[in-house]
Protein backbone atom coordinates (compact mmCIF):
# COMPACT_ATOMS: atom_id res chain seq x y z
CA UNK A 1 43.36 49.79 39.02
CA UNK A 2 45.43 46.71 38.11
CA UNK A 3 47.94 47.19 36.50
CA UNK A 4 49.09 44.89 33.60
CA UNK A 5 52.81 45.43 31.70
CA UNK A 6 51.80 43.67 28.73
CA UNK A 7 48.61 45.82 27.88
CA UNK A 8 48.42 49.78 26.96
CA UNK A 9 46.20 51.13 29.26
CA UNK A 10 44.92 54.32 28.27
CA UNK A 11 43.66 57.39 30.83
CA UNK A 12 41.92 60.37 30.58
CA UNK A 13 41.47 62.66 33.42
CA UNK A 14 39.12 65.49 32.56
CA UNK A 15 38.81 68.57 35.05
CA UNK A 16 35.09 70.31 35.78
CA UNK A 17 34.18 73.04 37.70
CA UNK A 18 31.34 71.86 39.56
CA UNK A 19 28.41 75.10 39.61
CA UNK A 20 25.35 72.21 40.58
CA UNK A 21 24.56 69.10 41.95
CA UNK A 22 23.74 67.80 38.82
CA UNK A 23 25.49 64.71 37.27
CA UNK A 24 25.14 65.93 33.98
CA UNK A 25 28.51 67.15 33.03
CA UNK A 26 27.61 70.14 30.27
CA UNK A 27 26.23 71.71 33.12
CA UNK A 28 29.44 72.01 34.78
CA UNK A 29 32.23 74.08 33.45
CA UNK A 30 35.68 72.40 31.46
CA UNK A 31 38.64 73.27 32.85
CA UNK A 32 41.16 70.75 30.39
CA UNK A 33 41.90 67.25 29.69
CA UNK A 34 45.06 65.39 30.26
CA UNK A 35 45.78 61.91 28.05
CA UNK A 36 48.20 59.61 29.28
CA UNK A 37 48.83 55.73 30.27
CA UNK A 38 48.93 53.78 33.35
CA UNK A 39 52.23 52.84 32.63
CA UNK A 40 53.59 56.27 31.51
CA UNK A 41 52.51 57.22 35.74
CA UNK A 42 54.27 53.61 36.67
CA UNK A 43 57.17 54.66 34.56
CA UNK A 44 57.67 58.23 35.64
CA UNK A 45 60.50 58.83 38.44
CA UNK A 46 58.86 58.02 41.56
CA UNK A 47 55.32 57.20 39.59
CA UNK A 48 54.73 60.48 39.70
CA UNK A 49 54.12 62.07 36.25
CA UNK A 50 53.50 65.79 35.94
CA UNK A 51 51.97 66.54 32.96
CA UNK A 52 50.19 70.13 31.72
CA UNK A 53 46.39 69.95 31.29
CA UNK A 54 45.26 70.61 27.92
CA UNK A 55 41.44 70.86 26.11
CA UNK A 56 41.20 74.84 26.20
CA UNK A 57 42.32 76.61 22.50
CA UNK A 58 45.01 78.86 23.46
CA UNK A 59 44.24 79.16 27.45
CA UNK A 60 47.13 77.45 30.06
CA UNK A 61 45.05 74.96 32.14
CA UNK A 62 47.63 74.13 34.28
CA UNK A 63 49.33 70.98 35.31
CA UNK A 64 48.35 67.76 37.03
CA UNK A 65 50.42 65.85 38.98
CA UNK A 66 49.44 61.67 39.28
CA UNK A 67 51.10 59.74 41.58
CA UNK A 68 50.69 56.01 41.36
CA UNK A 69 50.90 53.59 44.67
CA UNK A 70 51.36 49.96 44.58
CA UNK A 71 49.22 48.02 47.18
CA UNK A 72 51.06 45.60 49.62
CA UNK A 73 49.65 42.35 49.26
CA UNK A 74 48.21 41.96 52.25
CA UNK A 75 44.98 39.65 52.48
CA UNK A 76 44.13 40.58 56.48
CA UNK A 77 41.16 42.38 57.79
CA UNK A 78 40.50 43.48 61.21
CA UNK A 79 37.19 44.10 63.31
CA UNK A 80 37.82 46.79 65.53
CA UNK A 81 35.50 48.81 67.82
CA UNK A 82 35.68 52.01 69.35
CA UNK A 83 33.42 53.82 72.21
CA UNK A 84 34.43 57.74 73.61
CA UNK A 85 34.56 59.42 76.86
CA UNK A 86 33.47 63.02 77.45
CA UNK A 87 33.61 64.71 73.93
CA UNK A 88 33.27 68.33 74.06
CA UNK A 89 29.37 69.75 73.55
CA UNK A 90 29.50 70.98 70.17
CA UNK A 91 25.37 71.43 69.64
CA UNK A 92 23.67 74.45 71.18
CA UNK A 93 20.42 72.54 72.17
CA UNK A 94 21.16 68.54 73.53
CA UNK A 95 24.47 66.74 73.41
CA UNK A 96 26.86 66.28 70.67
CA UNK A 97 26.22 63.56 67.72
CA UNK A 98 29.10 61.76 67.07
CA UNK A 99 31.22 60.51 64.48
CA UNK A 100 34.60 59.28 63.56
CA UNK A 101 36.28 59.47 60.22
CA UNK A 102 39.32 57.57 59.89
CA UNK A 103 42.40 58.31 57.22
CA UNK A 104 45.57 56.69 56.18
CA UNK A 105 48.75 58.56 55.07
CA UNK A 106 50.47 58.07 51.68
CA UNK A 107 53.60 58.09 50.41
CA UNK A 108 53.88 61.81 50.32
CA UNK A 109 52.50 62.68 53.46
CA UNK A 110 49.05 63.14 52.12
CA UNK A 111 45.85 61.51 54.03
CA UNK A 112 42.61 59.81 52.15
CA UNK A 113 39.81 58.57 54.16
CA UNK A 114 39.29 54.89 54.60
CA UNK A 115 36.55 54.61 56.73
CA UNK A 116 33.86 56.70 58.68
CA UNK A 117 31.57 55.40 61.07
CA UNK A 118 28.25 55.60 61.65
CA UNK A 119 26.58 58.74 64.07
CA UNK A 120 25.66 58.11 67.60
CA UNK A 121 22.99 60.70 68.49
CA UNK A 122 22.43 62.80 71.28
CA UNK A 123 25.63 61.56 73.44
CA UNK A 124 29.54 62.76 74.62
CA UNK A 125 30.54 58.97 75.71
CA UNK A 126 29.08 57.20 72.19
CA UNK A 127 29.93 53.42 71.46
CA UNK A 128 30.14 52.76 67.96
CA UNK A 129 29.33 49.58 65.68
CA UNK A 130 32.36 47.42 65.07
CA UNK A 131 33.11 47.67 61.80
CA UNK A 132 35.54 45.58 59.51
CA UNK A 133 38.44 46.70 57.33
CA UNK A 134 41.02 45.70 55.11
CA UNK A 135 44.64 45.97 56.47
CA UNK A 136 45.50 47.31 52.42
CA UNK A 137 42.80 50.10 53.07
CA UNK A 138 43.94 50.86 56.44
CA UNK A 139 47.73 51.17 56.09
CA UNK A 140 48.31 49.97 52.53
CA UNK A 141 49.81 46.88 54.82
CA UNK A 142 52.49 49.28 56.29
CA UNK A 143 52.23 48.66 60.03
CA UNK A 144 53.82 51.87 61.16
CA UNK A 145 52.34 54.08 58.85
CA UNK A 146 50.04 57.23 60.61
CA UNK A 147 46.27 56.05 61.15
CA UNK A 148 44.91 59.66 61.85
CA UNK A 149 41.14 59.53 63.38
CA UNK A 150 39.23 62.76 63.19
CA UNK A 151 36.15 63.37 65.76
CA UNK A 152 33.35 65.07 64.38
CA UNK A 153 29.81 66.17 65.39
CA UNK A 154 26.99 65.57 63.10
CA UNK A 155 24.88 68.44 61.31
CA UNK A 156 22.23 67.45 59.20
CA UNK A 157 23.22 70.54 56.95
CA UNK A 158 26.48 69.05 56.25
CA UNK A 159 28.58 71.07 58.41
CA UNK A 160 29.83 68.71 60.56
CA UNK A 161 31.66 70.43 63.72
CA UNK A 162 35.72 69.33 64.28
CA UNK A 163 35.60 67.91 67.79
CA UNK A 164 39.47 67.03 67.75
CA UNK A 165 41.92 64.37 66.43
CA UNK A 166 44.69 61.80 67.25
CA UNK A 167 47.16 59.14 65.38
CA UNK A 168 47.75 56.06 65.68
CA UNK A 169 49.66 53.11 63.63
CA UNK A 170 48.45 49.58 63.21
CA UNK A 171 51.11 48.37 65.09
CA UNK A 172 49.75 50.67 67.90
CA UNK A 173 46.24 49.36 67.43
CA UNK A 174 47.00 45.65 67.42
CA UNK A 175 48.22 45.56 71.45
CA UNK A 176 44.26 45.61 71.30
CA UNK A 177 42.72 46.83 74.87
CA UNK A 178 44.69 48.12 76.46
CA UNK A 179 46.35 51.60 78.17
CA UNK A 180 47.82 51.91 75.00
CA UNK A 181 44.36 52.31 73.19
CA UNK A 182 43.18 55.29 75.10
CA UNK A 183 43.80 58.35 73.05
CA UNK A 184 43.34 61.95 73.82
CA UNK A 185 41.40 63.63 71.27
CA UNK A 186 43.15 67.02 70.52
CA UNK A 187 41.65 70.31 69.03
CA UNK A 188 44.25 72.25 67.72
CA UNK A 189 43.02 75.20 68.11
CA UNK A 190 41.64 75.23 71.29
CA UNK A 191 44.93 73.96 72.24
CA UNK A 192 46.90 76.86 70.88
CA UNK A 193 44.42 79.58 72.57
CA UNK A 194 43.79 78.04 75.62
CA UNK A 195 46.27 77.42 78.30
CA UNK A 196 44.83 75.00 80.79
CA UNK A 197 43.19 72.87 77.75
CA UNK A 198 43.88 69.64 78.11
CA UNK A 199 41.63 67.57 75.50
CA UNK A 200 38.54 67.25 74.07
CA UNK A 201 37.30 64.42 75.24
CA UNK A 202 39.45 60.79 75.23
CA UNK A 203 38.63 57.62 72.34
CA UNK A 204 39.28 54.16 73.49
CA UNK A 205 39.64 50.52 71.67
CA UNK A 206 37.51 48.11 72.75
CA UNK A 207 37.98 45.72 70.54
CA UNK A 208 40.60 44.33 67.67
CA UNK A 209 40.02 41.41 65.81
CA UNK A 210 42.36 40.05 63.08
CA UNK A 211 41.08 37.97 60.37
CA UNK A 212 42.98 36.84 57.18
CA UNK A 213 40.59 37.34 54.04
CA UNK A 214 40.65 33.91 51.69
CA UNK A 215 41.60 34.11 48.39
CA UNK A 216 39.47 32.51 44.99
CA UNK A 217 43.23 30.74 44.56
CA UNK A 218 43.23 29.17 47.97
CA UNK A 219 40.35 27.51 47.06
CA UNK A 220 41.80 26.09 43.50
CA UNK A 221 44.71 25.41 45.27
CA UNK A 222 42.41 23.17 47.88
CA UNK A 223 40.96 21.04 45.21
CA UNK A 224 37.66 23.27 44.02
CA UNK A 225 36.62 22.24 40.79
CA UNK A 226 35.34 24.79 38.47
CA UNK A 227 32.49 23.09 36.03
CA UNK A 228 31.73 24.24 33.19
CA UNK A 229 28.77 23.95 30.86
CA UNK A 230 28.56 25.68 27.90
CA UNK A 231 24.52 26.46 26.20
CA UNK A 232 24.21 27.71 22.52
CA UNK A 233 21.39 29.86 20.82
CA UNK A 234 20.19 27.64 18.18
CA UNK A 235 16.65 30.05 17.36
CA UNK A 236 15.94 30.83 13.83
CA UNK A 237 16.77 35.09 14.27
CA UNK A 238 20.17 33.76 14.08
CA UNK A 239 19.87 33.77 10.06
CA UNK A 240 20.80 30.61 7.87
CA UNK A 241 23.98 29.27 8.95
CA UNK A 242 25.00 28.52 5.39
CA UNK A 243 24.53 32.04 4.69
CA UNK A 244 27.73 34.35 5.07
CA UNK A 245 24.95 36.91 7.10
CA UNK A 246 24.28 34.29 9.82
CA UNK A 247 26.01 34.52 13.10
CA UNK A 248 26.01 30.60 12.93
CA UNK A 249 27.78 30.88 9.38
CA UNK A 250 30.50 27.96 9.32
CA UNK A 251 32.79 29.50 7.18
CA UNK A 252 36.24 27.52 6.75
CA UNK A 253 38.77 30.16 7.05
CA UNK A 254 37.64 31.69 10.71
CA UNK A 255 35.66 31.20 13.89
CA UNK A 256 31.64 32.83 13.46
CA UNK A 257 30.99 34.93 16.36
CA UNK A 258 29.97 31.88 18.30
CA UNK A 259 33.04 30.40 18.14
CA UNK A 260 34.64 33.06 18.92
CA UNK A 261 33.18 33.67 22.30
CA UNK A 262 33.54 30.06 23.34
CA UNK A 263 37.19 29.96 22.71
CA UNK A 264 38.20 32.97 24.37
CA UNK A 265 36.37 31.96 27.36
CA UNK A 266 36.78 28.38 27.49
CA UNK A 267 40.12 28.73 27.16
CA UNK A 268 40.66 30.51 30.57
CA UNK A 269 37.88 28.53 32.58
CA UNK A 270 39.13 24.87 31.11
CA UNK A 271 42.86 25.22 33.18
CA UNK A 272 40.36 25.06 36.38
CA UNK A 273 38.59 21.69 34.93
CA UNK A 274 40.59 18.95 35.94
CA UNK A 275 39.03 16.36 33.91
CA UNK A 276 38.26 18.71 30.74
CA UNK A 277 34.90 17.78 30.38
CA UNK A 278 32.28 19.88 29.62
CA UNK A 279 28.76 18.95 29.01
CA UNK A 280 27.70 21.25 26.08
CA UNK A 281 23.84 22.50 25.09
CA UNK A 282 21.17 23.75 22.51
CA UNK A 283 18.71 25.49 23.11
CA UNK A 284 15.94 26.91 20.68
CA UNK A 285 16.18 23.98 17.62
CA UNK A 286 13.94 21.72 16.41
CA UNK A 287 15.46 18.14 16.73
CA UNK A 288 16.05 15.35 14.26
CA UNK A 289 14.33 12.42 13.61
CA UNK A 290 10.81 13.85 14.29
CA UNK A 291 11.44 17.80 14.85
CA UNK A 292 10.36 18.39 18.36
CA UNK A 293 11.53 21.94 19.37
CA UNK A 294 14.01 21.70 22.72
CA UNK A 295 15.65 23.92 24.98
CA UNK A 296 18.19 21.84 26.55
CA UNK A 297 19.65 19.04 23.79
CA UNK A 298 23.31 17.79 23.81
CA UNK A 299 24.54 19.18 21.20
CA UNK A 300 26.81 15.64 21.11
CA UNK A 301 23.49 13.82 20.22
CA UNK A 302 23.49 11.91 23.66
CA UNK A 303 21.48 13.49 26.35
CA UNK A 304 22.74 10.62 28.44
CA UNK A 305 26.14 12.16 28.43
CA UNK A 306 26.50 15.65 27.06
CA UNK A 307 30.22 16.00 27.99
CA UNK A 308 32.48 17.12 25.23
CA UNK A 309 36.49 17.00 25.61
CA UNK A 310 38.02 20.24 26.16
CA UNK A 311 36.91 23.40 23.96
CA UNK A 312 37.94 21.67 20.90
CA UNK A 313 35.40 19.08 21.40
CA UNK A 314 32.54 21.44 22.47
CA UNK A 315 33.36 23.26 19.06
CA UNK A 316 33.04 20.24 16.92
CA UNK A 317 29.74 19.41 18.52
CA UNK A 318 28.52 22.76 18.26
CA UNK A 319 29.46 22.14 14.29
CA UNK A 320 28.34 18.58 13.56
CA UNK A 321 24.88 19.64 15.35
CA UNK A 322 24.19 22.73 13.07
CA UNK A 323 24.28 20.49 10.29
CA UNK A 324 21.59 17.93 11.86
CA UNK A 325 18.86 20.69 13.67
CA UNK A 326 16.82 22.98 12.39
CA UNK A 327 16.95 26.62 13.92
CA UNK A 328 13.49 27.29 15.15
CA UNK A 329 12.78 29.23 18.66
CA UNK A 330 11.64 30.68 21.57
CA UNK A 331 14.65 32.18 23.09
CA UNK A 332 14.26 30.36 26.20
CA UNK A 333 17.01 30.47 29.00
CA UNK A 334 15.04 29.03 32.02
CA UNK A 335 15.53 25.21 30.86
CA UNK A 336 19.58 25.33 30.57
CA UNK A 337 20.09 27.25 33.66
CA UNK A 338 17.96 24.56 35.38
CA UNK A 339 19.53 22.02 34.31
CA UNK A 340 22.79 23.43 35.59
CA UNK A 341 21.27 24.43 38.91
CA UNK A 342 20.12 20.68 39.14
CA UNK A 343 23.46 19.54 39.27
CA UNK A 344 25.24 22.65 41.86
CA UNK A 345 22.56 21.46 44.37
CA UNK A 346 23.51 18.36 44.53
CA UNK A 347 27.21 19.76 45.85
CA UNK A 348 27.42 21.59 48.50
CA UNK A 349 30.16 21.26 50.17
CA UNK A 350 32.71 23.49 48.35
CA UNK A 351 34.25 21.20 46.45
CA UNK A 352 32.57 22.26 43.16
CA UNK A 353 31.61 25.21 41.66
CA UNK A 354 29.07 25.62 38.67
CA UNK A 355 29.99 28.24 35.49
CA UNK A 356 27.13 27.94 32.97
CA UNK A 357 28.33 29.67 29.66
CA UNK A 358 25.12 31.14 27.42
CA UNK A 359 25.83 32.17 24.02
CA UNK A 360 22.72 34.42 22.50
CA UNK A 361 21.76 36.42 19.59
CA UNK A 362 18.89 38.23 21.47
CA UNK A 363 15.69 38.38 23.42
CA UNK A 364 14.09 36.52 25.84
CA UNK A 365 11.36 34.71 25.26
CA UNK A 366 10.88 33.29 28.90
CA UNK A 367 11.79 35.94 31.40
CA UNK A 368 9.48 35.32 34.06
CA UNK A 369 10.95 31.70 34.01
CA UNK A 370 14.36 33.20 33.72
CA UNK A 371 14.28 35.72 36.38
CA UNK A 372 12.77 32.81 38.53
CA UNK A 373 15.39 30.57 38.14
CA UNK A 374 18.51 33.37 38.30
CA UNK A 375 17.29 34.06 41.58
CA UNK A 376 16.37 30.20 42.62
CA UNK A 377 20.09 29.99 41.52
CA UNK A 378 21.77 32.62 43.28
CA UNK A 379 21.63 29.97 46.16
CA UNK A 380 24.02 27.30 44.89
CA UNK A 381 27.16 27.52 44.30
CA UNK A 382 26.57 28.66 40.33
CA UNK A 383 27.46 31.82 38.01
CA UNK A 384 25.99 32.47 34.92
CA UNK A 385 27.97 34.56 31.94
CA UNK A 386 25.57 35.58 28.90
CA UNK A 387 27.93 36.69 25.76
CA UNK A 388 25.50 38.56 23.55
CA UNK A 389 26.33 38.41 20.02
CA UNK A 390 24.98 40.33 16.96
CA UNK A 391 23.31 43.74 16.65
CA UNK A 392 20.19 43.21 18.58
CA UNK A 393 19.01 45.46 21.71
CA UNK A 394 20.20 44.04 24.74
CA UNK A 395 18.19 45.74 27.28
CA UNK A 396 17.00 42.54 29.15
CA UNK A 397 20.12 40.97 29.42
CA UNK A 398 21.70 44.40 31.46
CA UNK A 399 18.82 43.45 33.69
CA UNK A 400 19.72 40.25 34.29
CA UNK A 401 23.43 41.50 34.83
CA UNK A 402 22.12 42.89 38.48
CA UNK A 403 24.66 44.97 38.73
CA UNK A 404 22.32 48.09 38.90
CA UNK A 405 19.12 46.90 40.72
CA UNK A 406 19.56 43.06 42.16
CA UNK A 407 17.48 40.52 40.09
CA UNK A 408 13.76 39.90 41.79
CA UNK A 409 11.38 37.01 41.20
CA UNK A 410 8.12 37.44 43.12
CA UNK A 411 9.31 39.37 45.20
CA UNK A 412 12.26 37.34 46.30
CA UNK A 413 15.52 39.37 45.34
CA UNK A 414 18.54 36.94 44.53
CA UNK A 415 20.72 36.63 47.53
CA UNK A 416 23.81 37.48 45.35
CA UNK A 417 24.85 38.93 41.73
CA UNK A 418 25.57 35.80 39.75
CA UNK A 419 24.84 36.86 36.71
CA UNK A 420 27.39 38.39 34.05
CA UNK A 421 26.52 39.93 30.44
CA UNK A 422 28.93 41.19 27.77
CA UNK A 423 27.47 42.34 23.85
CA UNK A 424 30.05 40.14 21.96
CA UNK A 425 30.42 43.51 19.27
CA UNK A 426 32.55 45.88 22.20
CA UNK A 427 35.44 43.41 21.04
CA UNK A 428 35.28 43.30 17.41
CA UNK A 429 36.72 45.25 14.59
CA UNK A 430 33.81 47.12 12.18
CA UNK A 431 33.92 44.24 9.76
CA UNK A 432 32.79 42.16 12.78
CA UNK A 433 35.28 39.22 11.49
CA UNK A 434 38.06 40.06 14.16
CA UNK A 435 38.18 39.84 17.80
CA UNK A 436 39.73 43.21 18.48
CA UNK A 437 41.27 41.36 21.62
CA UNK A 438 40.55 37.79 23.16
CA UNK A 439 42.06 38.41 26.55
CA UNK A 440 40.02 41.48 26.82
CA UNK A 441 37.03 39.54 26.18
CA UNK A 442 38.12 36.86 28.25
CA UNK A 443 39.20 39.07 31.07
CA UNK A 444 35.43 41.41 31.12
CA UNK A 445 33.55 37.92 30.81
CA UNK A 446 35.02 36.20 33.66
CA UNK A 447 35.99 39.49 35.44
CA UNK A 448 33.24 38.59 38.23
CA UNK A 449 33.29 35.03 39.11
CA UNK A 450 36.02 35.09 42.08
CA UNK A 451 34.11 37.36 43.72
CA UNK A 452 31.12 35.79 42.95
CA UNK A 453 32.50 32.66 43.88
CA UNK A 454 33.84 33.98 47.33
CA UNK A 455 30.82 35.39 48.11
CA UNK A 456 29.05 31.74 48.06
CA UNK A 457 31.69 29.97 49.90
CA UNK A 458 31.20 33.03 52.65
CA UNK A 459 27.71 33.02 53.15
CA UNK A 460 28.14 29.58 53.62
CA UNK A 461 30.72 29.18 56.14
CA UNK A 462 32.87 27.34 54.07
CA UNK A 463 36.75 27.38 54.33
CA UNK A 464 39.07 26.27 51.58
CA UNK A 465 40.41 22.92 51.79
CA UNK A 466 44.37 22.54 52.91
CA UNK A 467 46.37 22.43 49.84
CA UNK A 468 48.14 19.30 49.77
CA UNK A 469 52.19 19.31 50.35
CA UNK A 470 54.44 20.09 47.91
CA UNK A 471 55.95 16.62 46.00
CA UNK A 472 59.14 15.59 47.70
CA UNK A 473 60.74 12.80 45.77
CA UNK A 474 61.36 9.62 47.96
CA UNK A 475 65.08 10.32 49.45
CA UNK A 476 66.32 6.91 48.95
CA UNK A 477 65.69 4.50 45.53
CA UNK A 478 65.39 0.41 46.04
CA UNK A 479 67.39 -1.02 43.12
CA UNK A 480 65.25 -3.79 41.87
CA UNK A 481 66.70 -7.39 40.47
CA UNK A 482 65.57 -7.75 37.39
């Protein structure tokens, strides 16, 4: 979890018995609650807080201990490969099948299990896959820390058969191939009853391959541009925006829900906007002087150049235009995504990335069109962020989200998740005039585009620019004659 001084992080661990395989939790039985904070664990000697489980009307539930574990910083991942020679025969018919399951130790001499790898069938000298792994998930970047590898056989009942075991370090593992990399794979209790045993077969390295994972800030720091376009529901089920019920309502005192959103996001993305410029849109309104409905005006007035300066500026456009258009409709999303997606083709070099900002009361209207061009999208370096605000059903916008099923157009699925939707009314108070929490907001909204960002630059092969040197002031000042 991260891990955040300034913010009150609240936790609840509750206990089940588990009696089925279902995933619906009455069917399980309670055993207690226990209520605490992430930084009451940080806090606690050691972070480790003991506290008693609670829940059950005069029963003792016990205790739980929760131990908390900072992760070393460490941005490296390594590809490493293993094969093994004469593992013991564990299956009655054929050879054994298998598998290794790799842990790392904690603090208190505790193992959890960071990676397995796949099953070889049928074999006692497999070669497995290479696989890759973070240096944080292997040793929590402690380079002496135990590695312990357990050897399993497969059993498609679940009851995988202990072939043996061995430790290593990642120290130990780096030397690469070498006689160091041969390990004996050791049964203990075959060991302990049998006197001539010497293993159960050996494991060896073949490979080891260190490579140091980017960072979303090595690429700001190399000059990426973030670009950021903001689009704004102007259809008619928004309700009269000089009527206190409308969610366009311009009321003097405070920020409508519209506002709202666009502050406590543009805020955040505009430090990554070097020239604070952002082109700003309209979509759903009929236009002044003849009334033709659009779904991509500058909300500015000049479709020549939509750019507003900073978030102040896109907020007085957003203003000035509700006074001039006319709310009409569809909801149509395909047009400003387009015309965002128009402009990330044209760079693709890494140097710019695309954040298109859509601000929406409701439904769809177009999402054919809008699935379409999501997943035309998902190829350029472009995110999308929908805030939803008001009290409508959302259920189209979740799909867009991807998170669950990946977004599909014709049968083309969008090579990666660049979509990201938040309902506005998970951060406001019941009166719905008070953002319960901007940086929350903030924080959920924009929660995805790093990764969403690295995963463009990776398909793509493309490394972050060099950050340019630190400023050293000139050692030596000419004094001019005046």
């Amino acid at each position: 979890m991260d891990y955040f001084f300034e913010e009150r992080e609240n936790l609840r661990f509750d206990f089940y018995d588990v009696d089925s395989k279902s995933p619906n939790l009455s069917k399980h039985d309670f055993l207690g609650q226990m209520f605490c904070t992430l930084g009451e664990i940080v806090g606690s000697q050691g972070s480790r807080l003991e506290k008693s489980i609670v829940g059950i009307p005069g029963k003792k539930c016990g205790t739980v201990i929760v131990t908390a574990e900072e992760l070393g910083c460490c941005r490296d991942s390594v590809l490493m490969q293993f094969c093994a020679n004469k593992l013991d025969k564990k299956d009655f018919f054929g050879k054994s099948d298998p598998f290794l399951v790799f842990h790392r130790s904690n603090e208190d001499g505790s193992f959890t299990i960071c990676h397995k790898t796949e099953v070889v069938k049928n074999t006692l000298n497999p070669v497995w896959q290479a696989f890759k792994i973070s240096v944080r998930a292997l040793c929590n970047g402690d380079y002496d820390r135990t590695i312990k590898v357990e050897v399993y056989d497969w059993d498609r009942d679940g009851s995988h058969d202990f072939i043996g075991e061995f430790t290593t370090s990642y120290r130990e593992l780096s030397r690469g191939q070498s006689q160091f990399n041969v390990y004996e794979v050791i049964n203990p209790k075959k060991k302990g009853k049998k006197k001539k045993y010497v293993n159960s077969g050996t494991v060896t390295l073949l490979s080891f391959l260190i490579e140091t994972e980017v960072s979303f800030l090595d690429y700001i720091k190399g000059g990426t541009q973030i670009n950021f376009t903001v689009a704004i529901d102007f259809t008619a089920s928004n309700g009269n925006p000089s009527q206190p019920t409308s969610l366009h309502y311009m009321n003097p005192y405070q920020l409508n829900a519209y506002g709202m959103a666009l502050k406590a996001v543009g805020e955040i993305i505009q430090d990554y906007d070097s020239d604070k410029m952002f082109p700003a849109l309209g979509f759903g309104a009929r236009l002044p002087p003849d009334g033709r409905v659009s779904h991509e005006f500058a909300l500015n007035g000049n479709p020549q150049n939509p750019y507003c300066h900073g978030i102040d500026g896109v907020m007085e456009a957003y203003y000035r235009s509700l006074k001039s258009v006319q709310l009409y409709g569809p909801t149509n999303f395909a047009p400003v995504i387009n015309h965002v997606a128009r402009y990330a083709a044209s760079v693709k070099d890494g140097s710019q990335y695309f954040v298109l900002l859509i601000i929406t009361d409701g439904v769809i209207s177009d999402m054919a069109q809008t699935k379409e061009s999501i997943v035309n999208a998902s190829k350029l370096p472009m995110s999308i962020i929908i805030v939803g605000v008001g009290p409508a059903e959302f259920d189209a916008m979740e799909e867009l989200d991807g998170d669950v099923v990946r977004i599909s157009s014709r049968g083309k699925f969008a090579e990666r998740d660049i979509v990201q939707f938040v309902p506005f009314r998970d951060y406001i108070d019941r009166s719905g005039n008070h953002v319960l929490s901007m940086a929350r907001l903030a924080k959920d909204v924009l929660a995805e585009i790093p990764e969403q960002f690295l995963s463009y630059m990776r398909v793509r092969g493309i490394k972050p620019s060099p950050a340019p040197p630190p400023y050293t002031p000139p050692i030596h000042v000419l004094q001019t004659q005046i």
